[in-house]
PDB file of N, CA and C in Angstrom:
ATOM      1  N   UNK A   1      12.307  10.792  -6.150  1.00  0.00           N
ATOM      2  CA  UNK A   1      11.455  11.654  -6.962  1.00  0.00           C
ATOM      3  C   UNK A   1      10.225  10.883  -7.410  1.00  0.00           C
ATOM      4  N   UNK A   2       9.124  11.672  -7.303  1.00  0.00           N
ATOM      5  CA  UNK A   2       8.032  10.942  -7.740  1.00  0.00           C
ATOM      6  C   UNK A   2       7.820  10.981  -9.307  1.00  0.00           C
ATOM      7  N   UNK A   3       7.474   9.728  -9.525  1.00  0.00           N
ATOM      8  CA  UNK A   3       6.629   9.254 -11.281  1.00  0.00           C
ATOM      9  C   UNK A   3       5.076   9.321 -11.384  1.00  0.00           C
ATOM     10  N   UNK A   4       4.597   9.804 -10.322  1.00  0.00           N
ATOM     11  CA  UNK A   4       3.490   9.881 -10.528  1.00  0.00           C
ATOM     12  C   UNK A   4       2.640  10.954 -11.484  1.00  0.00           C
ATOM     13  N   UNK A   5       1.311  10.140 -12.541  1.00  0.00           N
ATOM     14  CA  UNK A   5       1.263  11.055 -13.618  1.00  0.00           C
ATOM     15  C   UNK A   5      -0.446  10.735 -13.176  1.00  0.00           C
ATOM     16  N   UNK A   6      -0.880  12.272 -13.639  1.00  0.00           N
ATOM     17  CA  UNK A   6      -2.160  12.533 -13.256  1.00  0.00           C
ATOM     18  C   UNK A   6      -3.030  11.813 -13.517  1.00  0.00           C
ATOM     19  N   UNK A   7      -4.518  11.809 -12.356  1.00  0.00           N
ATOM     20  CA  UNK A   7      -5.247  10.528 -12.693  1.00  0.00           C
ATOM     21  C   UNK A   7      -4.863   9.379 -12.507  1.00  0.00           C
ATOM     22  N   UNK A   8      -4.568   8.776 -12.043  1.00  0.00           N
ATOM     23  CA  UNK A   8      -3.969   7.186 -11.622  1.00  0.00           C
ATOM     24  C   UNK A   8      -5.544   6.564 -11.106  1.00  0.00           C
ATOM     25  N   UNK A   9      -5.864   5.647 -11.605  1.00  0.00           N
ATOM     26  CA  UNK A   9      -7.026   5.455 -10.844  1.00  0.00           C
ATOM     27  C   UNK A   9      -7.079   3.767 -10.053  1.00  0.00           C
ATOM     28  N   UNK A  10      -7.694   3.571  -9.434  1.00  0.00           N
ATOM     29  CA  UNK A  10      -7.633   2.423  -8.585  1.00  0.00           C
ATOM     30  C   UNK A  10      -6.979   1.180  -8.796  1.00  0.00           C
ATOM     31  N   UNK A  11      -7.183   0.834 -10.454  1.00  0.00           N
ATOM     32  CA  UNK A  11      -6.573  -0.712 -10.836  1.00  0.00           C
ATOM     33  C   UNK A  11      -5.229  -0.117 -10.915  1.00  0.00           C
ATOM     34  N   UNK A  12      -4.499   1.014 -11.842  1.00  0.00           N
ATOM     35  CA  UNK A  12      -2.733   0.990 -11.595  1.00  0.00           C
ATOM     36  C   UNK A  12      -2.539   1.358 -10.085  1.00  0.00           C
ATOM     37  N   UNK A  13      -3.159   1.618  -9.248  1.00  0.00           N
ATOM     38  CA  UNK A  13      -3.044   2.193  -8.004  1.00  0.00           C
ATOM     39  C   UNK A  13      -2.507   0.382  -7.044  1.00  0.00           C
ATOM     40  N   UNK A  14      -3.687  -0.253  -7.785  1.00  0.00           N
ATOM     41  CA  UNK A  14      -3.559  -1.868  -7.060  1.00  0.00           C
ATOM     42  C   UNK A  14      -2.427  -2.575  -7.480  1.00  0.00           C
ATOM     43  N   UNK A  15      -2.139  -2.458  -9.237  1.00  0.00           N
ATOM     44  CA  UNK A  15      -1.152  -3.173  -9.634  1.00  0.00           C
ATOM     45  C   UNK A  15       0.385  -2.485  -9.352  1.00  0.00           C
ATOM     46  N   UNK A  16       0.753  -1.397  -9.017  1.00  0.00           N
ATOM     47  CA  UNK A  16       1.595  -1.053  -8.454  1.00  0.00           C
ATOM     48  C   UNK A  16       1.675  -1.124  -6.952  1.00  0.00           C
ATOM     49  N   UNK A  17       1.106  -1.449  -6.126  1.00  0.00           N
ATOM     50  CA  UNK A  17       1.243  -1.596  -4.785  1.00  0.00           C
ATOM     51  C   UNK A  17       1.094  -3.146  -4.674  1.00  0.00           C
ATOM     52  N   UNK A  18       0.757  -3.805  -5.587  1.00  0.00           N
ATOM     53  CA  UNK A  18       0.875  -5.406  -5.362  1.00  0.00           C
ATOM     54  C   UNK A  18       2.141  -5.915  -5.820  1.00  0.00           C
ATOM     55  N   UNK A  19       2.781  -4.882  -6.989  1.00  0.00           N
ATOM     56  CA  UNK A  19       3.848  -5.174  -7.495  1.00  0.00           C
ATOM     57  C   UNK A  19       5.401  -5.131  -5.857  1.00  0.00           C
ATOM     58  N   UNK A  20       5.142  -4.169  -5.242  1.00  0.00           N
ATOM     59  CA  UNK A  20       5.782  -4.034  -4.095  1.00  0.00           C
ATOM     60  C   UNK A  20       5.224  -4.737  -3.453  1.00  0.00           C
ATOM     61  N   UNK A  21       4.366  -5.555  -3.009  1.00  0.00           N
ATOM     62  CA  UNK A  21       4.147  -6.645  -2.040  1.00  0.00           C
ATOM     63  C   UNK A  21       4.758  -8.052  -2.333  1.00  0.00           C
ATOM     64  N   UNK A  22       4.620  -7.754  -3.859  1.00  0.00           N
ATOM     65  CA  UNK A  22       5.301  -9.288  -4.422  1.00  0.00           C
ATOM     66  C   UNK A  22       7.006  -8.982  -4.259  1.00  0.00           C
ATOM     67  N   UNK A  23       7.190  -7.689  -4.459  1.00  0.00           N
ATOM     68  CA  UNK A  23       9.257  -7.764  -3.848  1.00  0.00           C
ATOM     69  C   UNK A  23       9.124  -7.855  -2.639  1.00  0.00           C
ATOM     70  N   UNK A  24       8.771  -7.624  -1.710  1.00  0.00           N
ATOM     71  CA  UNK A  24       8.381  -7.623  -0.335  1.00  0.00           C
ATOM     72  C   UNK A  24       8.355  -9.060   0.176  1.00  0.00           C
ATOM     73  N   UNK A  25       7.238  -9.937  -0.484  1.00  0.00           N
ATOM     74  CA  UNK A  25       7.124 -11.079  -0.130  1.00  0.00           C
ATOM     75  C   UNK A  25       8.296 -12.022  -0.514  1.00  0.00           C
ATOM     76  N   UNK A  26       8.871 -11.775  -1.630  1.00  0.00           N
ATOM     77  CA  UNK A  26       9.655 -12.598  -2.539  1.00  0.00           C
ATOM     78  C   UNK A  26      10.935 -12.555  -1.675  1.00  0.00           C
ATOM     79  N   UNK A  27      11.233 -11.520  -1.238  1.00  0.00           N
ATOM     80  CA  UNK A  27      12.122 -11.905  -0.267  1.00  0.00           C
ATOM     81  C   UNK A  27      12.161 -12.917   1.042  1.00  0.00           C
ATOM     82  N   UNK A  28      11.246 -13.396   1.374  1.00  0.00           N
ATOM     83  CA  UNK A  28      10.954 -14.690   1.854  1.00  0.00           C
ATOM     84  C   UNK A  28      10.742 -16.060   1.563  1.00  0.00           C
ATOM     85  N   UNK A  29      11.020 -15.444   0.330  1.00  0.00           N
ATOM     86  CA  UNK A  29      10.416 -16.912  -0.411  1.00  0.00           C
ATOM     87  C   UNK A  29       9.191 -16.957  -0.642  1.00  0.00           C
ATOM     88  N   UNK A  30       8.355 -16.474  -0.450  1.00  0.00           N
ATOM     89  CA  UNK A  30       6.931 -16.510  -0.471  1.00  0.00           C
ATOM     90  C   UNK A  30       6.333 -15.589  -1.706  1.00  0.00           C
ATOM     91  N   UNK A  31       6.568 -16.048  -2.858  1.00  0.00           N
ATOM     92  CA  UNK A  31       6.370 -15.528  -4.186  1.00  0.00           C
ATOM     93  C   UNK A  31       4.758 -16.059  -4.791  1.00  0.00           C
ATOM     94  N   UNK A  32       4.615 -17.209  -4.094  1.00  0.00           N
ATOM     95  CA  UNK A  32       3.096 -17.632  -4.644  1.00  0.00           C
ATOM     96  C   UNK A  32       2.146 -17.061  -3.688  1.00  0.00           C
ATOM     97  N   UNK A  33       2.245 -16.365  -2.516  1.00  0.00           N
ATOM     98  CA  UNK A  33       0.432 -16.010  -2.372  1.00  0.00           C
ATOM     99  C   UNK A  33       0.006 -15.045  -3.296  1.00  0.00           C
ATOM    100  N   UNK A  34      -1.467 -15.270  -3.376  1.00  0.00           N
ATOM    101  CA  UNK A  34      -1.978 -14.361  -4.302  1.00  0.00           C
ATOM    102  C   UNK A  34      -2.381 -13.437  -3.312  1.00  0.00           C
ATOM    103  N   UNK A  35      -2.066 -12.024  -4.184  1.00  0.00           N
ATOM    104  CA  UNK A  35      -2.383 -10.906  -3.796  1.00  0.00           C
ATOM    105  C   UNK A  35      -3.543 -10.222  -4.549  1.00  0.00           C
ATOM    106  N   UNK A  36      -4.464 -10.122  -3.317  1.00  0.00           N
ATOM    107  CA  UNK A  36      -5.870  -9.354  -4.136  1.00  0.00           C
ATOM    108  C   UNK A  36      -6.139  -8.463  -2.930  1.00  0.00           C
ATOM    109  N   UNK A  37      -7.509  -7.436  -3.619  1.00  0.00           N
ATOM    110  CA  UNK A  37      -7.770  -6.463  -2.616  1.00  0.00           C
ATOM    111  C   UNK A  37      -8.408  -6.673  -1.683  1.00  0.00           C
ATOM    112  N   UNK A  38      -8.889  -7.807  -1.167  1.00  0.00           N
ATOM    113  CA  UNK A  38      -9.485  -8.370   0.105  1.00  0.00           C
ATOM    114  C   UNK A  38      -8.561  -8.947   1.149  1.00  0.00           C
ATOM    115  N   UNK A  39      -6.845  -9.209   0.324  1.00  0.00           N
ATOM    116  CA  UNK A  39      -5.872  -9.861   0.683  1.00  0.00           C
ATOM    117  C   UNK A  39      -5.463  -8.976   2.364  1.00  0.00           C
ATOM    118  N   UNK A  40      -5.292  -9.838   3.304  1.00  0.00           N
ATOM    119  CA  UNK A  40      -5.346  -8.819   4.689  1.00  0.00           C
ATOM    120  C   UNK A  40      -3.553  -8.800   5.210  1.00  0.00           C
ATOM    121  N   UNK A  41      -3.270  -7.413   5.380  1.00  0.00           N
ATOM    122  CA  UNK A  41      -1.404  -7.880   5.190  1.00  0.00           C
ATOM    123  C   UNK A  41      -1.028  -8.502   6.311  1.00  0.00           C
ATOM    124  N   UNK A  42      -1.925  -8.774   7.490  1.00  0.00           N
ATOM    125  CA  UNK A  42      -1.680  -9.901   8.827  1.00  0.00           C
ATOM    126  C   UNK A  42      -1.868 -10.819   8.594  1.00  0.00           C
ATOM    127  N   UNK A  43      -2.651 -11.313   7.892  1.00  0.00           N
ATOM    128  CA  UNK A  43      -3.370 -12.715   8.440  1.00  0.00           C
ATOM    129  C   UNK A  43      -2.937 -13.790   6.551  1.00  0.00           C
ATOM    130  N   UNK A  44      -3.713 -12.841   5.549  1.00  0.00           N
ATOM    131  CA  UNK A  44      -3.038 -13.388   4.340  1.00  0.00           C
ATOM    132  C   UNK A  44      -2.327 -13.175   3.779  1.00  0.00           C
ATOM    133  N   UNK A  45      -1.288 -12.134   3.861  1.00  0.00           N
ATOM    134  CA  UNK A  45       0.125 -11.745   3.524  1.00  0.00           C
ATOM    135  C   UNK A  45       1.182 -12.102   4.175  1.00  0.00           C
ATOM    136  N   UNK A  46       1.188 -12.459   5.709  1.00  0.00           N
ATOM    137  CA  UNK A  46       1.673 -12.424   6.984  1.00  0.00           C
ATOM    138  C   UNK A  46       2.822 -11.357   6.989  1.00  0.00           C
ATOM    139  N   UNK A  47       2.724 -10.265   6.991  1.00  0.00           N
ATOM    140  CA  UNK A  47       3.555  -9.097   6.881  1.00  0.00           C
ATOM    141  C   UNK A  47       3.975  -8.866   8.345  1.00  0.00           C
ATOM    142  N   UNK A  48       5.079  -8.339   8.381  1.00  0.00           N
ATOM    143  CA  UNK A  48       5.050  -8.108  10.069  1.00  0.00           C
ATOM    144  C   UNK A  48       5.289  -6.155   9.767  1.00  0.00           C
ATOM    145  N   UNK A  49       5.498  -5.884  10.885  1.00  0.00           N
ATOM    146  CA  UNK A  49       5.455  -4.121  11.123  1.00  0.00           C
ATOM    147  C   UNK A  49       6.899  -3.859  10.303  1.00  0.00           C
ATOM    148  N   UNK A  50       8.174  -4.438  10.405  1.00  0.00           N
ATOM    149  CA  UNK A  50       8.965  -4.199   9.398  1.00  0.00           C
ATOM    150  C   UNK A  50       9.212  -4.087   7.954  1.00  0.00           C
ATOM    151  N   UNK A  51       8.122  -4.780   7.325  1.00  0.00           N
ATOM    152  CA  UNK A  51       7.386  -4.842   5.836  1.00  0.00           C
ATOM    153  C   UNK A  51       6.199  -3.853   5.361  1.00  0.00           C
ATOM    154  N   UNK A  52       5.977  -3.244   6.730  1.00  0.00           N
ATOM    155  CA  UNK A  52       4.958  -2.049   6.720  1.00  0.00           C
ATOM    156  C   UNK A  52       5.930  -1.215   6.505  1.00  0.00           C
ATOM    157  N   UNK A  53       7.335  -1.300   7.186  1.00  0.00           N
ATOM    158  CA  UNK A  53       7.966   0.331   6.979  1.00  0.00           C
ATOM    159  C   UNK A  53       8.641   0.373   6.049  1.00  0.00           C
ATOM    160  N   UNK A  54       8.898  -0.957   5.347  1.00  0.00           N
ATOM    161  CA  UNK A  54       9.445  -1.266   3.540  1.00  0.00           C
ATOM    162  C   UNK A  54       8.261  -0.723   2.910  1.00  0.00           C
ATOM    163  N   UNK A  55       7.283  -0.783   2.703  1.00  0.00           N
ATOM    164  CA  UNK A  55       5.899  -0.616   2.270  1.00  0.00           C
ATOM    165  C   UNK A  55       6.115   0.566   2.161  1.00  0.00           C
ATOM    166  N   UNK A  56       6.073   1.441   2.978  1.00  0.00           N
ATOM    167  CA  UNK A  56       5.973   2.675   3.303  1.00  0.00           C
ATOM    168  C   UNK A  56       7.028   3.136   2.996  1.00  0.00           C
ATOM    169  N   UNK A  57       7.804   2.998   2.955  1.00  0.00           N
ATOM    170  CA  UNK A  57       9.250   3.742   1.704  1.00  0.00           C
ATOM    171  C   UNK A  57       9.411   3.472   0.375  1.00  0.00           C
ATOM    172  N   UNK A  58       8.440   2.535   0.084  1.00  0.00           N
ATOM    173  CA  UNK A  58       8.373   1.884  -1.169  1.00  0.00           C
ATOM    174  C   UNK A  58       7.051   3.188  -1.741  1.00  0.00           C
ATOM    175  N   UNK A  59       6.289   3.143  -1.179  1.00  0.00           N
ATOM    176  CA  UNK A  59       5.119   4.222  -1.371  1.00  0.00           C
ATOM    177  C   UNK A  59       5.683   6.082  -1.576  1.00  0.00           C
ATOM    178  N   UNK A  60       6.593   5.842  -0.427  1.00  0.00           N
ATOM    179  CA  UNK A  60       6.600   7.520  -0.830  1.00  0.00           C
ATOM    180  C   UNK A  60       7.799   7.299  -1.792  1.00  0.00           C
ATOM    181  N   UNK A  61       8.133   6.883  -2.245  1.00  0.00           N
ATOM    182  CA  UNK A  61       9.495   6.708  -2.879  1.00  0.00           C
ATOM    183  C   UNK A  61       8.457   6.789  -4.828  1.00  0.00           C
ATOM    184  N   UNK A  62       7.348   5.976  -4.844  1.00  0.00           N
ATOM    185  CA  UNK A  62       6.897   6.073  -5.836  1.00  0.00           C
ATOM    186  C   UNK A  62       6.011   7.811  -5.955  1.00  0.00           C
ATOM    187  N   UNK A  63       5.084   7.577  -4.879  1.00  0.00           N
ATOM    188  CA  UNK A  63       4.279   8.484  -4.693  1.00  0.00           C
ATOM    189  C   UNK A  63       4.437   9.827  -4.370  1.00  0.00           C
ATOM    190  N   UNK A  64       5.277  10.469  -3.855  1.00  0.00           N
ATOM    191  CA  UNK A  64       6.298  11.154  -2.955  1.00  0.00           C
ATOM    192  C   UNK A  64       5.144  11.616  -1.593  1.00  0.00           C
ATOM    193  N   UNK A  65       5.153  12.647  -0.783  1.00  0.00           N
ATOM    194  CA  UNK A  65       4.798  12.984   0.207  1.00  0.00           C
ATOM    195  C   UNK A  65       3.418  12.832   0.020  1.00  0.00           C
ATOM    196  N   UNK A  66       2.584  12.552  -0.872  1.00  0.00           N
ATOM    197  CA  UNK A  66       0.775  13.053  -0.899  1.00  0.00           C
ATOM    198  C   UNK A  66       0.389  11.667  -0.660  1.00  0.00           C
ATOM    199  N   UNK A  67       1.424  10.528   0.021  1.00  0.00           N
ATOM    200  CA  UNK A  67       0.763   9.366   0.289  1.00  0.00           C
ATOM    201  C   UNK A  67       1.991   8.860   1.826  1.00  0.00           C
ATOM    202  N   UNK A  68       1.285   8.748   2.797  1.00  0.00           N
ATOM    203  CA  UNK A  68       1.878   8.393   4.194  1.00  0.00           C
ATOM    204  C   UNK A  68       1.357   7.445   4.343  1.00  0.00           C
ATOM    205  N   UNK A  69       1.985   6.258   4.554  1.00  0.00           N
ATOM    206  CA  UNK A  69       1.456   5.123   5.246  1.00  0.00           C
ATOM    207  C   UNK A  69       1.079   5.248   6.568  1.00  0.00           C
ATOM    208  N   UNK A  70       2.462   5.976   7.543  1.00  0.00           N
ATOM    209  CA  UNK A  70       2.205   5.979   8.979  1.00  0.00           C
ATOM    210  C   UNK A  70       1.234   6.865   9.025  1.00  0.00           C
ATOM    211  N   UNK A  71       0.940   7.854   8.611  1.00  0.00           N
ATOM    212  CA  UNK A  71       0.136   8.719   9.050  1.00  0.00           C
ATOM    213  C   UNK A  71      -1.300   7.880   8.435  1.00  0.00           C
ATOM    214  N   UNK A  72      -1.693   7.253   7.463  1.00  0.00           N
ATOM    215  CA  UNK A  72      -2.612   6.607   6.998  1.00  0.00           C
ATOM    216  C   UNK A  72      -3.121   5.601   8.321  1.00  0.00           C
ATOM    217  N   UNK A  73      -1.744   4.734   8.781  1.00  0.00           N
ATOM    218  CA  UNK A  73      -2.166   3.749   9.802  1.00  0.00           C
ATOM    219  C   UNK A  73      -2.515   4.236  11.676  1.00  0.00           C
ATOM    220  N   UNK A  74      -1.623   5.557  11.483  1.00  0.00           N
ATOM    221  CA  UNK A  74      -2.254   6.216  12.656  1.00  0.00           C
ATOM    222  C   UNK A  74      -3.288   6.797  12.880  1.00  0.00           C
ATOM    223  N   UNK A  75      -4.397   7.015  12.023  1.00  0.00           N
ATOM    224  CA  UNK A  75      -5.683   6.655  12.522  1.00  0.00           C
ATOM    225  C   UNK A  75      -6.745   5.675  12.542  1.00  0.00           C
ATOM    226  N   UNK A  76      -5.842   4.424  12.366  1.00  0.00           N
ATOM    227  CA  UNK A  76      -6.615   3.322  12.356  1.00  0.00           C
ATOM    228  C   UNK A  76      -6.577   2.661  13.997  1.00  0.00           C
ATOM    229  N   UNK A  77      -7.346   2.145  14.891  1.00  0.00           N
ATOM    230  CA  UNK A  77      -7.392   1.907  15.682  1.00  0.00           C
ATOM    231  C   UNK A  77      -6.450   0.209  15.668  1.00  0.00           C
ATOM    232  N   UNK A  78      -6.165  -0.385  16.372  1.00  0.00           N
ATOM    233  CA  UNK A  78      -5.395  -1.841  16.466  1.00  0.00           C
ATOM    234  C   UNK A  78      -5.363  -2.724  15.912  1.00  0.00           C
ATOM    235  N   UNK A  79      -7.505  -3.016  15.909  1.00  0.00           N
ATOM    236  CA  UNK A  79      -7.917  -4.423  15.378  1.00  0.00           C
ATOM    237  C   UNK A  79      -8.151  -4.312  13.724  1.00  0.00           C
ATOM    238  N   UNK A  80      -8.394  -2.691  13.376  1.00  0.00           N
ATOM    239  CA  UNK A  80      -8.428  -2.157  12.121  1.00  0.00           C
ATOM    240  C   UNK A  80      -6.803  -1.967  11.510  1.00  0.00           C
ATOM    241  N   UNK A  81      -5.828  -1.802  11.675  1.00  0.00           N
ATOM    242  CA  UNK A  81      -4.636  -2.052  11.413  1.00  0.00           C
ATOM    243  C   UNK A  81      -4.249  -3.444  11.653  1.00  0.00           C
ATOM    244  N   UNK A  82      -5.321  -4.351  12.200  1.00  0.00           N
ATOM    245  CA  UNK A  82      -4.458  -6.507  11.816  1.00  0.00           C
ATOM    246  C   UNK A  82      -5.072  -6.332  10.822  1.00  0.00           C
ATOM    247  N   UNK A  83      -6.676  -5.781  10.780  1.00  0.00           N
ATOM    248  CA  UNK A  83      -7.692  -6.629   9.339  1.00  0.00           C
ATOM    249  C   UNK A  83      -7.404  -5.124   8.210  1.00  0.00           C
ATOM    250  N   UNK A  84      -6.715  -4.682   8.289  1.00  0.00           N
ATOM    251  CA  UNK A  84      -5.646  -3.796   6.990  1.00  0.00           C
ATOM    252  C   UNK A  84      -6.216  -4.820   5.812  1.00  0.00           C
ATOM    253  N   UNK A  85      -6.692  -4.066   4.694  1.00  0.00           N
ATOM    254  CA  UNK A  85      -6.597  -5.006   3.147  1.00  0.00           C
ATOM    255  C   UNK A  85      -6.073  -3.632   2.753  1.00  0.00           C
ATOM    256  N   UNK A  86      -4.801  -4.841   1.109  1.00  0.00           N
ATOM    257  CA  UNK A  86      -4.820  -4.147   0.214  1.00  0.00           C
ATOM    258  C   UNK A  86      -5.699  -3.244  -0.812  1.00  0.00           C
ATOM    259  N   UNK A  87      -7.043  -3.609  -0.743  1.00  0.00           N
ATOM    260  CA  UNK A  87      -8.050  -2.392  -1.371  1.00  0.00           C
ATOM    261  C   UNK A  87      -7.933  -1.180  -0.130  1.00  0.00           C
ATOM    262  N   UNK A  88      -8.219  -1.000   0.930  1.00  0.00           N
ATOM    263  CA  UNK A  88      -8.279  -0.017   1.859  1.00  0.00           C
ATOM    264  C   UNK A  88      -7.195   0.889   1.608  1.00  0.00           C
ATOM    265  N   UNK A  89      -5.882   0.085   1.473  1.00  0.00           N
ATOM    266  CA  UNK A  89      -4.401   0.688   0.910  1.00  0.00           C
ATOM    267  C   UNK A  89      -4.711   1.628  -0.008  1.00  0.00           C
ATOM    268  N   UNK A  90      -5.166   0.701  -0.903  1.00  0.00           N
ATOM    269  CA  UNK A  90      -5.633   1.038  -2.419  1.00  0.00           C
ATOM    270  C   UNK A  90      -6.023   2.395  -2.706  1.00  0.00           C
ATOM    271  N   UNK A  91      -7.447   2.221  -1.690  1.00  0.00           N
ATOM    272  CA  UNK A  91      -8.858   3.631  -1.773  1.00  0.00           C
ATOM    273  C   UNK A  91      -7.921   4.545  -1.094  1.00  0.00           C
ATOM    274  N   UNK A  92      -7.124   4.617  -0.090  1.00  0.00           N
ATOM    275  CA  UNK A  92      -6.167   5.640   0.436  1.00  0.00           C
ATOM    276  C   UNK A  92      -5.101   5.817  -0.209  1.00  0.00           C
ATOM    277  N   UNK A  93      -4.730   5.497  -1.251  1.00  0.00           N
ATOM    278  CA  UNK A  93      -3.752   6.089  -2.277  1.00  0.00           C
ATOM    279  C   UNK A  93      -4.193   6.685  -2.844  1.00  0.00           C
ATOM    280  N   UNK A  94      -5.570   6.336  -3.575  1.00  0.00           N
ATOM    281  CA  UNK A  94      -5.742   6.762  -4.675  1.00  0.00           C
ATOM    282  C   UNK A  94      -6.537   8.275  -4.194  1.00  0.00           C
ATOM    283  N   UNK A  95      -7.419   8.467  -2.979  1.00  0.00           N
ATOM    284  CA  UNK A  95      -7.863   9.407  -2.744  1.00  0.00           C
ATOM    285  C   UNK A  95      -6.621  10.499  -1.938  1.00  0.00           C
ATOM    286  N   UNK A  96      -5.419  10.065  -1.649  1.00  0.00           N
ATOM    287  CA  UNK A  96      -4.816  11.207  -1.480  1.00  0.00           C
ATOM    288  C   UNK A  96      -4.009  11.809  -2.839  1.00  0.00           C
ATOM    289  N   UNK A  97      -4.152  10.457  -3.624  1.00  0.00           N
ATOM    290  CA  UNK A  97      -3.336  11.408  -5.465  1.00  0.00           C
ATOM    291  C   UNK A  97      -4.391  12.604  -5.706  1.00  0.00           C
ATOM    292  N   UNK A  98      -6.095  11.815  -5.832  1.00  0.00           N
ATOM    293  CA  UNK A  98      -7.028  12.901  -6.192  1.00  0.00           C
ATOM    294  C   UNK A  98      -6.779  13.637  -5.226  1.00  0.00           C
ATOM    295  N   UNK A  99      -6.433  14.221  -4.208  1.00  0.00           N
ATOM    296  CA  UNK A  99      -6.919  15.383  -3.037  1.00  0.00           C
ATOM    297  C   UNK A  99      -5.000  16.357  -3.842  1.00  0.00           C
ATOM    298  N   UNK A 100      -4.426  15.617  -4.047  1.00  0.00           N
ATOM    299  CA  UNK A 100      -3.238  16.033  -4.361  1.00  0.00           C
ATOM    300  C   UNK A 100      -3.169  16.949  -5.210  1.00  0.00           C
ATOM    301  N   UNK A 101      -4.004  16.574  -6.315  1.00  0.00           N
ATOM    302  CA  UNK A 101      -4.068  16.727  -8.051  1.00  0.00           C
ATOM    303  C   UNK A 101      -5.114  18.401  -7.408  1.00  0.00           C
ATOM    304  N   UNK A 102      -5.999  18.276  -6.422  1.00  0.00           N
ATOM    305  CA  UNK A 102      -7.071  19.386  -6.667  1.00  0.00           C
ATOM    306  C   UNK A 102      -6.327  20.210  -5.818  1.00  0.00           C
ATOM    307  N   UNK A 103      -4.869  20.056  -5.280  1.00  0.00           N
ATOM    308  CA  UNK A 103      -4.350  21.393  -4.423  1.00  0.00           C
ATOM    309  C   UNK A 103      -3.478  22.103  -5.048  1.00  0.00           C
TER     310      UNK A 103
END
């Protein structure tokens, strides 16, 4: 069930989706990278596609259906899904809550 409460705007949008990157990561042991919105989930997160589909259950699980990861990453072309940042995440959460809120 979703907790989501109207208006959410970009910074709780970041600090809740970093908060799931840090359980995400922490399960590796890897509790110290810093996570920011330039942070890229290939290259400075080193996430693999199985942490995308934790990600992505972690998302609709908060968010419920008005936020798809896969469908978010299926129109990203290859080299735009390695250089993925958490702000891009971010601006696509937060603009499908607003598109949500106006239906």
């Amino acid at each position: 069930m979703s907790t989501q409460t109207p208006h959410t705007g970009a910074p709780t949008v970041f600090a809740e989706i970093a908060a799931m990157l840090a359980a995400i990561l922490d399960e590796y042991g890897l509790d110290d990278i810093l996570i920011a919105p330039d942070s890229r989930f290939h290259d400075d997160l080193e996430l693999e596609s199985i942490d995308l589909v934790a990600l992505a259950g972690n998302l609709a699980e908060r968010y419920g259906e008005r936020v798809n990861l896969a469908e978010f990453i299926a129109d990203l072309g290859l080299e735009e899904i390695i250089d993925l940042t958490v702000g891009q995440l971010v601006d696509y959460v937060t603009a499908a809550l607003a598109a949500a809120e106006v239906n």
